[in-house]
Protein backbone atom coordinates (compact mmCIF):
# COMPACT_ATOMS: atom_id res chain seq x y z
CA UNK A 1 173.34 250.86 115.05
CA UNK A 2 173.00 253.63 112.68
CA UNK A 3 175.19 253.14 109.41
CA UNK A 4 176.45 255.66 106.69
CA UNK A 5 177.04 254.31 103.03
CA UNK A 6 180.13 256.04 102.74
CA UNK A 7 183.60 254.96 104.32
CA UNK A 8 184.02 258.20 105.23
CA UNK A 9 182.67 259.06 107.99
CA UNK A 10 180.78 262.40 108.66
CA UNK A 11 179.11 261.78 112.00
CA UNK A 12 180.22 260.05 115.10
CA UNK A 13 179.57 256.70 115.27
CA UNK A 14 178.03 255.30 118.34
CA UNK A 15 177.01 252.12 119.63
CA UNK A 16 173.13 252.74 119.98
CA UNK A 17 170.78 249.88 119.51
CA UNK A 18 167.51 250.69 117.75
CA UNK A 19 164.92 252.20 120.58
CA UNK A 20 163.40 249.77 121.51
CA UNK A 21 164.80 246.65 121.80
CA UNK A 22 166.52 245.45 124.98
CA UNK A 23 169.57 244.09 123.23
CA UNK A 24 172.90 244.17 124.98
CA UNK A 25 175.32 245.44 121.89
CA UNK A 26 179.27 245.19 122.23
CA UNK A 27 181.99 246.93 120.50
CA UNK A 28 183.80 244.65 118.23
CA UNK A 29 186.68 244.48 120.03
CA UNK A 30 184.85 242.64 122.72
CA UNK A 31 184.11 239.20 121.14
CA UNK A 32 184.86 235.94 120.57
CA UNK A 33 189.07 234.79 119.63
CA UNK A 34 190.24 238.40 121.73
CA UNK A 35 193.06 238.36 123.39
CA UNK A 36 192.83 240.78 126.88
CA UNK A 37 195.64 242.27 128.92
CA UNK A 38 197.16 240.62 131.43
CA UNK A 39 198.10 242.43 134.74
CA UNK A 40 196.44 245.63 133.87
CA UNK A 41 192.55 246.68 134.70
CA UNK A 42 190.04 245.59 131.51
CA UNK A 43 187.65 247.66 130.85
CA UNK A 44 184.42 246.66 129.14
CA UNK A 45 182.15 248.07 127.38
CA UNK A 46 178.72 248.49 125.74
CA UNK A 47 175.49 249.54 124.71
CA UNK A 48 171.66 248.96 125.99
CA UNK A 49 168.54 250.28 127.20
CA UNK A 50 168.86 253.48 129.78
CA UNK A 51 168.56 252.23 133.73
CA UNK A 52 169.40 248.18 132.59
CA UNK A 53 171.27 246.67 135.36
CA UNK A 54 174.28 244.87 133.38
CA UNK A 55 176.60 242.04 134.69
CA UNK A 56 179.64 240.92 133.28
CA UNK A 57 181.31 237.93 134.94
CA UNK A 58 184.80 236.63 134.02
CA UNK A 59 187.50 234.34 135.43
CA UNK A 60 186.15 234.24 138.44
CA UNK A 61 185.10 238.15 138.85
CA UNK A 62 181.56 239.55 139.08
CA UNK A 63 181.22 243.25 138.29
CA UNK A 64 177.89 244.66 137.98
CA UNK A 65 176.93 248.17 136.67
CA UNK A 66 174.00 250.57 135.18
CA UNK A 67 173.33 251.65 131.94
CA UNK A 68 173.61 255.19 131.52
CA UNK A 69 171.09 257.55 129.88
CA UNK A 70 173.28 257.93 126.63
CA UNK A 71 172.59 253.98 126.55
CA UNK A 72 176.70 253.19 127.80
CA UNK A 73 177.76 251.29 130.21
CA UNK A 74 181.27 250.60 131.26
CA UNK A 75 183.09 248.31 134.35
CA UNK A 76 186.71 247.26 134.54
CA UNK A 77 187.53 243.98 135.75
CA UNK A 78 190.55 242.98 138.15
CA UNK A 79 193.65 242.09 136.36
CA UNK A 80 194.17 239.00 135.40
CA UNK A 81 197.41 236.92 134.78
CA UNK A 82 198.24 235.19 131.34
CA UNK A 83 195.89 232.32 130.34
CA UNK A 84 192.90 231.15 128.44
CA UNK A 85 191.04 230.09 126.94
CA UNK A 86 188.22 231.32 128.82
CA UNK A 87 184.42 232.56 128.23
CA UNK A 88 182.98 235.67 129.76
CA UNK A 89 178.95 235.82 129.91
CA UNK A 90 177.65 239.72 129.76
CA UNK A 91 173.88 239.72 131.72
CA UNK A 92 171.16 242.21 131.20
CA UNK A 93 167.48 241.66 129.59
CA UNK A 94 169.35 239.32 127.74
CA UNK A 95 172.69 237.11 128.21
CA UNK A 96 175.80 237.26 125.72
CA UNK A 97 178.15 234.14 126.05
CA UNK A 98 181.83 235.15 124.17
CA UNK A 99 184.09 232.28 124.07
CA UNK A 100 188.05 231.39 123.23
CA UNK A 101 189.01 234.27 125.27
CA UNK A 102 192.58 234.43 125.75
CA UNK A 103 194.68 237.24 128.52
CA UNK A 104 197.95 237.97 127.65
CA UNK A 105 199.85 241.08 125.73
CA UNK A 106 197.84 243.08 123.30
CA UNK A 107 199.69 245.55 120.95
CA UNK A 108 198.59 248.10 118.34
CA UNK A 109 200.69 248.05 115.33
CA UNK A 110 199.89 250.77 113.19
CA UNK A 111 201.58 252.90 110.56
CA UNK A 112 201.58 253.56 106.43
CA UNK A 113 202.32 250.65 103.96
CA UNK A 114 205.27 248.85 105.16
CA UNK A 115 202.97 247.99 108.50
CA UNK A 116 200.19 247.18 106.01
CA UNK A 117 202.10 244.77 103.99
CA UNK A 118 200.62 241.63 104.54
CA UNK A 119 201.89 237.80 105.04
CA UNK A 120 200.83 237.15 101.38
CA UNK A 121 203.58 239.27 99.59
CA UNK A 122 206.29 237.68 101.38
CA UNK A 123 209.08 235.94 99.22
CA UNK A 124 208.15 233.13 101.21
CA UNK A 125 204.67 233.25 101.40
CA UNK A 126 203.83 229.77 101.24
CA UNK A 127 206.00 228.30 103.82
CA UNK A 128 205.12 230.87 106.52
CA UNK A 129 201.38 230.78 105.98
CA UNK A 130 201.44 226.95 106.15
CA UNK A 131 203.80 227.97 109.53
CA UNK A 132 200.93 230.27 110.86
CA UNK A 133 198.77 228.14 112.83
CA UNK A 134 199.80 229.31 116.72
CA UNK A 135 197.26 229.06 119.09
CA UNK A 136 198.63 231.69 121.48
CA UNK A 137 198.43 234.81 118.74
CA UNK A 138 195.16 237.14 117.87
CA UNK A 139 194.61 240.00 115.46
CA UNK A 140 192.38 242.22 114.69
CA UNK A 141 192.91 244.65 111.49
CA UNK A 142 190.79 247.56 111.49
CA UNK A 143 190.00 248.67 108.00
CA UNK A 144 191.04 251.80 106.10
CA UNK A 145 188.13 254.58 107.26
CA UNK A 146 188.31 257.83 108.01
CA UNK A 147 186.08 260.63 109.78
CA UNK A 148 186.03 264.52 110.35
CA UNK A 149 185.18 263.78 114.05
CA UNK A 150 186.20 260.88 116.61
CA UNK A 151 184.13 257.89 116.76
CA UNK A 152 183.29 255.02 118.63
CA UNK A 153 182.97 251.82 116.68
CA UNK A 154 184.99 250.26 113.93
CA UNK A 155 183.73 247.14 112.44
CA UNK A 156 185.93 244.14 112.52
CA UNK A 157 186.86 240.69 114.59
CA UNK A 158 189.34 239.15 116.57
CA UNK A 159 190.88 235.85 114.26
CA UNK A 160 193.19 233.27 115.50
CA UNK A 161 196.35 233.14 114.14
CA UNK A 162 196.11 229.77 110.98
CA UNK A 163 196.69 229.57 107.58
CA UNK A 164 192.93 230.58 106.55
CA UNK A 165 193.59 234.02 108.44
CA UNK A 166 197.53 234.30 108.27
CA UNK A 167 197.80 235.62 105.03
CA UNK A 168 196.61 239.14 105.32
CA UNK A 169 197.95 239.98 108.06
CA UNK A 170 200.62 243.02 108.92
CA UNK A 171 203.83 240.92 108.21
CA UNK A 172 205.58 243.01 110.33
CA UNK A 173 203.40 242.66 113.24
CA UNK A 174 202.75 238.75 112.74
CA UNK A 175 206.99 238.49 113.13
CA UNK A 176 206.84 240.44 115.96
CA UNK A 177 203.85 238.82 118.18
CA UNK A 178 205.45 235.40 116.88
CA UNK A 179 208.41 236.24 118.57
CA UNK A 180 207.01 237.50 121.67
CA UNK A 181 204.40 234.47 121.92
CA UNK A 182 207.73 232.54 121.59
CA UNK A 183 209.74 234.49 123.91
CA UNK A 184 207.65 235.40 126.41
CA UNK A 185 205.02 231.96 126.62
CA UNK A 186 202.16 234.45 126.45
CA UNK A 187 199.17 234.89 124.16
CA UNK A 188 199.64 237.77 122.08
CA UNK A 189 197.03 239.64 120.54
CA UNK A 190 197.66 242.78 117.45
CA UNK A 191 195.56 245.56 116.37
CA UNK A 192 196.82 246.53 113.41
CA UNK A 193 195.32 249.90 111.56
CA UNK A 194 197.54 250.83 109.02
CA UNK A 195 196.71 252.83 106.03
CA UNK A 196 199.65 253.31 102.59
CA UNK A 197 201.11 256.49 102.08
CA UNK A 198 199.86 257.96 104.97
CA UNK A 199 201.66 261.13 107.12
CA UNK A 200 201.91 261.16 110.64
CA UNK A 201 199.69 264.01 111.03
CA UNK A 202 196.56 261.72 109.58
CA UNK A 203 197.09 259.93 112.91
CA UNK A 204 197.04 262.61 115.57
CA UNK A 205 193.78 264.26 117.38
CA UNK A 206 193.13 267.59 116.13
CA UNK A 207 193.71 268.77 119.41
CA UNK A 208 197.20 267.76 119.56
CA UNK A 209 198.33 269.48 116.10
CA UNK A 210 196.72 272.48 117.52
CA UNK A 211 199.21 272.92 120.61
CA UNK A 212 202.07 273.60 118.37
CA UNK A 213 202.32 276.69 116.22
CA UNK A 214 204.90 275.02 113.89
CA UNK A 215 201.75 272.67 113.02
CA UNK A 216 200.06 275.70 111.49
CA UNK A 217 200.43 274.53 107.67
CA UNK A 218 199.25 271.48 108.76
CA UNK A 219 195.81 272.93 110.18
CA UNK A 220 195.65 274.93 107.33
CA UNK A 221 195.71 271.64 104.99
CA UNK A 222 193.06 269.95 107.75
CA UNK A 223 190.54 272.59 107.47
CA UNK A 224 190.68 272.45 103.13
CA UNK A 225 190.18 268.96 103.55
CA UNK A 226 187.61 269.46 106.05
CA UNK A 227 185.67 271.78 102.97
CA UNK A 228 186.59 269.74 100.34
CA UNK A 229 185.41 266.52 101.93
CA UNK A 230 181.77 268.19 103.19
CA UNK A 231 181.08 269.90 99.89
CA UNK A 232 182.13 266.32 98.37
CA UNK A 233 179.24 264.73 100.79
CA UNK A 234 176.94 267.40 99.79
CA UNK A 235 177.37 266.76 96.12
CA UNK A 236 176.99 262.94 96.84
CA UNK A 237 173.37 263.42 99.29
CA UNK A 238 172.13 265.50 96.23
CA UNK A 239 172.91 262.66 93.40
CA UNK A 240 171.33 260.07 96.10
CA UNK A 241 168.12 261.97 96.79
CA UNK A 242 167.96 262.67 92.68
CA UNK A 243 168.62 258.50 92.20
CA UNK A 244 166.42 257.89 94.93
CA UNK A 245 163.66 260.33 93.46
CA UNK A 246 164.56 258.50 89.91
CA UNK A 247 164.33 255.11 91.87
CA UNK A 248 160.73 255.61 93.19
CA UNK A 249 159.40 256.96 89.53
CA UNK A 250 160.49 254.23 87.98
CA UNK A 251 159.27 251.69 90.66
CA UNK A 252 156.05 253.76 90.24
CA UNK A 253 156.12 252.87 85.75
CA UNK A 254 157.62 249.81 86.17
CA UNK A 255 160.69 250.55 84.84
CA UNK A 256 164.36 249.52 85.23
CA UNK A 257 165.86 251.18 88.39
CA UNK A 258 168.75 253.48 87.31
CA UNK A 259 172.09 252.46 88.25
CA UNK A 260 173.10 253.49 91.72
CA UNK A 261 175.43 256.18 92.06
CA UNK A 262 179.10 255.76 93.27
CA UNK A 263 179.83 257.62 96.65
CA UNK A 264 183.04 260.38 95.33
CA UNK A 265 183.85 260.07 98.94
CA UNK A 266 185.14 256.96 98.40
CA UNK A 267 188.52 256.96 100.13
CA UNK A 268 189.81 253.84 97.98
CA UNK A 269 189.04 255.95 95.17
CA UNK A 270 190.61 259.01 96.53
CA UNK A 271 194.21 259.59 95.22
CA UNK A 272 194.73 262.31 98.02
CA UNK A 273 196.15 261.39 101.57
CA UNK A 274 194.08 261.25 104.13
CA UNK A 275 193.80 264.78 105.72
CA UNK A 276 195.23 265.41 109.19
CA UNK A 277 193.03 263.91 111.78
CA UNK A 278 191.03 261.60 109.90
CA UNK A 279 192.80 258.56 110.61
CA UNK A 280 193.57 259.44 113.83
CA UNK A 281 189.09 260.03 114.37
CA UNK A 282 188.11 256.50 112.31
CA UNK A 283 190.87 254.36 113.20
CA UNK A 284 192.36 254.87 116.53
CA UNK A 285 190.15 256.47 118.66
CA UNK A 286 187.95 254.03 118.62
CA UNK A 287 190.41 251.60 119.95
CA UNK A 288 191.34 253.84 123.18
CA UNK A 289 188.88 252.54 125.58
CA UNK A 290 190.64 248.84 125.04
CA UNK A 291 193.47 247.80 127.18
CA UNK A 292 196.84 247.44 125.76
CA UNK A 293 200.41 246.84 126.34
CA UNK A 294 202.10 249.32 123.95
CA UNK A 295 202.57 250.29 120.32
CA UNK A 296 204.63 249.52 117.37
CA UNK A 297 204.92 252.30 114.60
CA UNK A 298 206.51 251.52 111.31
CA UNK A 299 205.52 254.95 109.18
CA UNK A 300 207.71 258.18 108.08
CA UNK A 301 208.10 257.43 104.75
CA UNK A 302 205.76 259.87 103.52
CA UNK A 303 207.19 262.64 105.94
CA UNK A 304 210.60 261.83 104.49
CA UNK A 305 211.06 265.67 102.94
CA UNK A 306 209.57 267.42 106.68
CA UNK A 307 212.56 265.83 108.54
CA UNK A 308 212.90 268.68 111.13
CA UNK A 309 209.08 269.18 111.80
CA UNK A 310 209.14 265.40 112.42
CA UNK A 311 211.37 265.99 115.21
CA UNK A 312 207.92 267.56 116.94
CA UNK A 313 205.27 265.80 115.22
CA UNK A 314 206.91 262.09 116.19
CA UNK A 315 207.15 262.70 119.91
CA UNK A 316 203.79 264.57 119.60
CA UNK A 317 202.06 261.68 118.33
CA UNK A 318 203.20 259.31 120.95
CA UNK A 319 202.08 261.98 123.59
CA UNK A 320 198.54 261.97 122.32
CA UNK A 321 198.41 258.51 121.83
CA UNK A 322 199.19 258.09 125.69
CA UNK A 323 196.87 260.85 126.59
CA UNK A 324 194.38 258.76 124.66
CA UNK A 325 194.40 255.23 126.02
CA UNK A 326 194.68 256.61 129.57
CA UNK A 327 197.52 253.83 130.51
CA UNK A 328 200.30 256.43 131.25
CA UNK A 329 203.42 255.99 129.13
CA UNK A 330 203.23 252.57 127.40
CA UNK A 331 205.71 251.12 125.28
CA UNK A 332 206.19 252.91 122.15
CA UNK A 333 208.55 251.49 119.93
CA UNK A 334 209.52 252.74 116.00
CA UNK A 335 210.71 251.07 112.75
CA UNK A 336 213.45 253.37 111.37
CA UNK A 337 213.50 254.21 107.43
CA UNK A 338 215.59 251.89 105.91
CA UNK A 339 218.07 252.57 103.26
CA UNK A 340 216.32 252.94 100.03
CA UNK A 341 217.35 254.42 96.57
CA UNK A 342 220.34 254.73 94.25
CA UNK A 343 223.60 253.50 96.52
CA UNK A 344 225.82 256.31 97.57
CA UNK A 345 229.13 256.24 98.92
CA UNK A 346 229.61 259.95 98.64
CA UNK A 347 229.10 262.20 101.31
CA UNK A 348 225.79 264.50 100.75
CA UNK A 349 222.77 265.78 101.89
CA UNK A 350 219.89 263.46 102.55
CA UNK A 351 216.40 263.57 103.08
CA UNK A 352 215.75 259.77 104.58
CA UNK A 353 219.01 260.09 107.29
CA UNK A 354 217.50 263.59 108.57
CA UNK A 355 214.37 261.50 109.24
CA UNK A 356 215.90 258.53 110.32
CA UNK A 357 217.47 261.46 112.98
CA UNK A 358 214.22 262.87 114.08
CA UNK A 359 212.84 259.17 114.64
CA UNK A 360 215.96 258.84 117.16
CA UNK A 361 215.49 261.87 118.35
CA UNK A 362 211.92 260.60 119.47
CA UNK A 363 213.80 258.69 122.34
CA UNK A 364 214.03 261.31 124.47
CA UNK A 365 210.65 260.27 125.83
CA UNK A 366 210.47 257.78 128.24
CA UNK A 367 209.78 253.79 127.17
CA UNK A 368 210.30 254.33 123.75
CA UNK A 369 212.22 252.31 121.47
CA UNK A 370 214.05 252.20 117.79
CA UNK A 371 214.59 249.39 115.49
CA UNK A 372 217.42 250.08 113.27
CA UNK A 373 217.15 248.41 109.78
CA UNK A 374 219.43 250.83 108.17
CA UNK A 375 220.64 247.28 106.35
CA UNK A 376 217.15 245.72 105.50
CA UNK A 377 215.90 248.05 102.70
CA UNK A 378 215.65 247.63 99.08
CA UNK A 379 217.26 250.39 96.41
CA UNK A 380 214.62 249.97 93.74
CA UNK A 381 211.49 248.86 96.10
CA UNK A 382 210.17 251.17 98.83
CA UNK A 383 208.56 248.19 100.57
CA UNK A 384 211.37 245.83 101.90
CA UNK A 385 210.06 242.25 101.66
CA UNK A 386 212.60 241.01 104.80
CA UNK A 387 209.73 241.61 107.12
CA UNK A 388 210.86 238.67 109.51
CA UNK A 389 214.17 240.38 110.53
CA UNK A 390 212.39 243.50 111.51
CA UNK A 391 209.57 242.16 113.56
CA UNK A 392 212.62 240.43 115.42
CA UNK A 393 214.43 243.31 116.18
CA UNK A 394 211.16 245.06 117.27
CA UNK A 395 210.15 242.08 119.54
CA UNK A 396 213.88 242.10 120.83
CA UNK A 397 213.32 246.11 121.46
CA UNK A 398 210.12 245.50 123.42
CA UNK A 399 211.85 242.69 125.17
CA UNK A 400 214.01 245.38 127.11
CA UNK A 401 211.78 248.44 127.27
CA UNK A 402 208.30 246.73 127.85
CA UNK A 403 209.47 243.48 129.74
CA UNK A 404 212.82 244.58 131.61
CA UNK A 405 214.58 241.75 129.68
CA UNK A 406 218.49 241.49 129.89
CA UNK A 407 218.60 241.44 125.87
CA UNK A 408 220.77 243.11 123.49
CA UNK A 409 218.14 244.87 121.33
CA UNK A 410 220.04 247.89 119.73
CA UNK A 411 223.02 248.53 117.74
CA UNK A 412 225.83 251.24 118.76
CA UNK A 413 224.66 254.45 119.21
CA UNK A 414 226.48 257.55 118.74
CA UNK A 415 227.39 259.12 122.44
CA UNK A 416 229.71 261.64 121.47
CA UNK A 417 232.65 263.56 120.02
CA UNK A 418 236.61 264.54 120.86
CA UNK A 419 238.62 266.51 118.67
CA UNK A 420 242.13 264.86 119.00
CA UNK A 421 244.45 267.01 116.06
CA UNK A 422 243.67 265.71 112.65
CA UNK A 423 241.12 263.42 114.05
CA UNK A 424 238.07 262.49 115.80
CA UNK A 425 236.90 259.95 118.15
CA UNK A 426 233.71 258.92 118.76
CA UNK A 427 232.24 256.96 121.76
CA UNK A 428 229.06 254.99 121.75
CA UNK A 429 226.94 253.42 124.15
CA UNK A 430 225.35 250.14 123.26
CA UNK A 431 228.71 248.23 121.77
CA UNK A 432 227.53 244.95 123.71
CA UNK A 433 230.61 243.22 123.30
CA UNK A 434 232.55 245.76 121.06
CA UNK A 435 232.33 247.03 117.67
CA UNK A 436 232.66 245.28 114.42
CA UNK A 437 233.25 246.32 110.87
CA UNK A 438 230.45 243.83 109.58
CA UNK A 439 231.50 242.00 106.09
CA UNK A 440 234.83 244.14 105.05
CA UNK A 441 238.15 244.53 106.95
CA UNK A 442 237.64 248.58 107.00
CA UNK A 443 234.82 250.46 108.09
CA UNK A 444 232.74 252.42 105.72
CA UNK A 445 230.01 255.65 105.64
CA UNK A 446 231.93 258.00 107.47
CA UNK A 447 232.75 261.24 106.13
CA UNK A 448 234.09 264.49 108.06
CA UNK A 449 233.79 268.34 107.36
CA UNK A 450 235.99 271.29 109.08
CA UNK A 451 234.19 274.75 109.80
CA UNK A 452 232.92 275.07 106.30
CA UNK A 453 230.79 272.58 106.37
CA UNK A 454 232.16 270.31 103.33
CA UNK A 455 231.98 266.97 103.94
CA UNK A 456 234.51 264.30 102.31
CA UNK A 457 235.11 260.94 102.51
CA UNK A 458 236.75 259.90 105.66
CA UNK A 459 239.02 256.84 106.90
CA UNK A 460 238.02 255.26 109.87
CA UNK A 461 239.21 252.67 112.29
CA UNK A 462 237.99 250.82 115.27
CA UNK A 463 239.56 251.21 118.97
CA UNK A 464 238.08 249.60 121.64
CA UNK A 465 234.39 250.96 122.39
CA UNK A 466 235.40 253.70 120.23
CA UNK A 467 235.79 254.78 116.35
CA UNK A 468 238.57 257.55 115.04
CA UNK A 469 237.81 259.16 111.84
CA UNK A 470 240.21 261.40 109.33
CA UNK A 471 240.38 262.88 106.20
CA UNK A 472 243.96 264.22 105.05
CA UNK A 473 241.71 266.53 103.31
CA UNK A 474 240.18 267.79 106.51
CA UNK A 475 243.51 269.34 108.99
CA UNK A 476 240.99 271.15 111.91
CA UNK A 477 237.59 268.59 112.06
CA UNK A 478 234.47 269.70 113.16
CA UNK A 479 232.15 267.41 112.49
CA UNK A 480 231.75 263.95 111.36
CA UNK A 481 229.07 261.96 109.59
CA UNK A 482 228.09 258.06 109.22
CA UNK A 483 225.58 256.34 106.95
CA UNK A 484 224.32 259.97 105.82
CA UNK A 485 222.62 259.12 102.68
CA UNK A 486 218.75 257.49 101.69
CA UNK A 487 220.54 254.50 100.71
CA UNK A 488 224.38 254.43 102.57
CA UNK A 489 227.73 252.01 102.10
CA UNK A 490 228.10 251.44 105.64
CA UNK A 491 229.39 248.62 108.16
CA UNK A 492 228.99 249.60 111.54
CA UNK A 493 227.82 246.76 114.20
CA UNK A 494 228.32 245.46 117.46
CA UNK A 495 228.89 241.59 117.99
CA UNK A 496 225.46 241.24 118.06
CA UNK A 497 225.51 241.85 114.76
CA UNK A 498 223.14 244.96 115.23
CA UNK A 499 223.79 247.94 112.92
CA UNK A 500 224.10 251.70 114.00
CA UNK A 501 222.31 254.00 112.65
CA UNK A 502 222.92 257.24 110.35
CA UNK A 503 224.11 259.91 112.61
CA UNK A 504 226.29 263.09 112.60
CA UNK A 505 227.86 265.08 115.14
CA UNK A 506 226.26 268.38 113.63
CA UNK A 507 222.99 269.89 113.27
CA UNK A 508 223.67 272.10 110.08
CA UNK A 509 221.04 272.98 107.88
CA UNK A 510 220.01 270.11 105.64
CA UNK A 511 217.84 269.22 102.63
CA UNK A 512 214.22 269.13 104.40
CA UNK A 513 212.16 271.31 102.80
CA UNK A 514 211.57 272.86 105.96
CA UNK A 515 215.08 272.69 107.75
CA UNK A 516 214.31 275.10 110.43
């Protein structure tokens, strides 16, 4: 296989052998320790010589097929219920025996640094690393890379789940395939590609920005980075051919070899985000081909000021992702922002609750899912270290939407709104057992406006399934607000002891940068 020095990649990657030599190669996703999907077709995958007749045969199954003349081959196998482990022998020139194969659920997990904070930086590191060792739970963590064009190949391996392995994984998707393993009796495998400080767009085809003219800055941004990165590649193949040139001369005196230079393409060096695209090319296309159960997204963060845009790019992203893997609408399931920054108890614009909305918003499309940790955030730390309670709630959220599960996986959720005089009630759906004011005797976070738009603090009180609101302030409401802040006072739960979510019963313009 043909390599680049550079992380970044400026080709596309493929899995060609050198000519030559009759060598069956994989993808590393197809190895030893992977965990395959149960109940769904498994396609496999490979390199070798042009015309090769290859086998693969596995739980039973023999599928045969021929190497085409790009040197891929390709065969999907019957599906296969939960189980392992097994081994699976791939048969051409030569034979390739890959053992401690499990089938069960395989997720992606993939997002910006709250998916890529790892077991290790837990409060509680020590106790749930020497906890890690379950023999039904896989990963696979693709590393930081990123490319102008799609590729094919990512290096990597499937690990088992122990407390050699444990500690760098996605803490957020360890607590959530622990819970499902748990759950569900079902291996569980995760590939997690995660990147910190990352924007949505970074993680989207090309193609897909391009169908939507309100993407246009975006573009814009993809094709500077697009220059900047090539004339950064052409500045680093000049220094190496002028070290290599310096190399050779003094190999040829017998002289020290001067120091080798450092690639400015670097992306661990790179302060800038990853341009749109580029994640998207490295780190999840290459993944497509592989079957997989669904997707858990924890990233929006660094979108936080685009609010409204998000309400296209979100839903946009999970339609190309779909498109991608060829599965038809999988499970899709989001982390909501949680509270973060300086309290507030003041009504007020806010930057985190308009994207908290568009992430909501996002479940309009079919088999998609939120988890609300609107009460799991930090003020002074962007990177929440009660990882645990999140996993759960996603693992409870794929429960329902992925498995059909008779859980309770979501708090209330605003329904809507009836003017009533001086006040407003509010009906939800999701009150499992009614509402609760969680940890105080009154609720708080609500605030109410009348037609000019200026909110105030506003009373509110619990009645049945449904919550009234007031202001003496306000005589003619129009609108009413809950949690609206980065970093609310607010109560609202059902008896599941779920919170709602920031909402409001208006779509005024807010404090996005790019509110319409």
């Amino acid at each position: 296989m043909k390599t680049i020095a550079f992380i970044f990649v400026f080709v596309t990657a493929s899995l060609v052998p050198a000519v030559g030599k009759a060598v069956i190669q994989l993808p590393s996703l197809i190895g030893d320790n992977m965990v395959l999907q149960r109940s769904e077709k498994i396609r496999i995958w490979g390199t070798a010589d042009p015309g090769e007749k290859i086998t693969v045969n596995f739980c039973g199954q023999r599928q045969a097929t021929t190497v085409g003349a790009d040197r891929i081959w390709h065969t999907e196998l019957a599906p296969v219920a939960a189980g392992g482990p097994y081994e699976m022998t791939i048969t051409g020139q030569t034979t390739l025996r890959l053992t401690n194969i499990l089938v069960g659920d395989v997720w992606v997990a993939a997002g910006q640094s709250n998916m890529q904070f790892a077991v290790c930086q837990l409060p509680d590191a020590a106790r749930q690393i020497a906890q890690s060792r379950v023999a039904g739970l896989r990963f696979f963590t693709v590393p930081p890379r990123l490319a102008l064009q799609p590729v094919t190949e990512i290096p990597g391996q499937w690990v088992e789940s122990n407390p050699q392995n444990s500690p760098w994984f996605s803490a957020v998707a360890y607590f959530f395939a622990r819970k499902l393993n748990a759950d569900l009796n079902v291996p569980v495998g995760i590939i997690h590609a995660s990147w910190g400080g990352t924007l949505a767009e970074s993680w989207m085809s090309l193609s897909a920005l391009q169908k939507d003219s309100e993407f246009a800055p975006i573009l814009i941004r993809q094709q500077q980075e697009v220059a900047r990165y090539t004339k950064l590649k052409e500045e680093s193949d000049k220094a190496l051919v002028k070290w290599n040139t310096a190399a050779e001369e003094a190999k040829r005196q017998r002289k020290p070899e001067p120091t080798s230079p450092v690639s400015p393409v670097d992306p661990a060096q790179n302060p800038q985000a990853p341009a749109p695209a580029a994640l998207f090319n490295a780190m999840i296309a290459p993944l497509t081909p592989y079957t997989i159960r669904g997707a858990i997204w924890y990233q929006g963060e660094g979108n936080a000021s685009r609010g409204y845009q998000y309400r296209k790019l979100l839903p946009a992203l999970i339609q190309d992702w779909r498109k991608a893997w060829r599965q038809g609408d999988f499970p899709f399931l989001i982390v909501q922002l949680p509270n973060y920054g300086a309290v507030c108890s003041e009504p007020g614009e806010s930057t985190w609750a308009e994207l908290r909305e568009a992430q909501a918003m996002a479940l309009a499309l079919p088999r998609t899912g939120l988890a609300v940790t609107i009460d799991l955030g930090e003020a002074n730390d962007i990177h929440p270290k009660n990882k645990q309670d999140i996993g759960k709630r996603l693992a409870l959220t794929a429960e329902a939407i992925a498995y059909g599960k008779k859980v309770v996986y979501s708090g209330p959720v605003y329904q809507s709104m009836r003017q009533e005089g001086e006040k407003v009630r509010l009906q939800f759906r999701h009150v499992d057992g009614g509402l609760l004011a969680r940890g105080r005797p009154e609720l708080q976070g609500f605030a109410i406006a009348g037609a000019d738009k200026k909110f105030v603090g506003a009373q509110a009180k619990i009645e049945g399934n449904t919550v009234v609101v007031w202001s003496k302030q306000v005589t003619h409401p129009s609108a009413v607000r809950y949690a609206w802040a980065d970093n609310p006072v607010c109560n609202l739960y059902n008896q599941a002891c779920l919170p709602a979510s920031s909402f409001r019963t208006d779509d005024w313009p807010g404090a996005s940068i790019n509110s319409r």
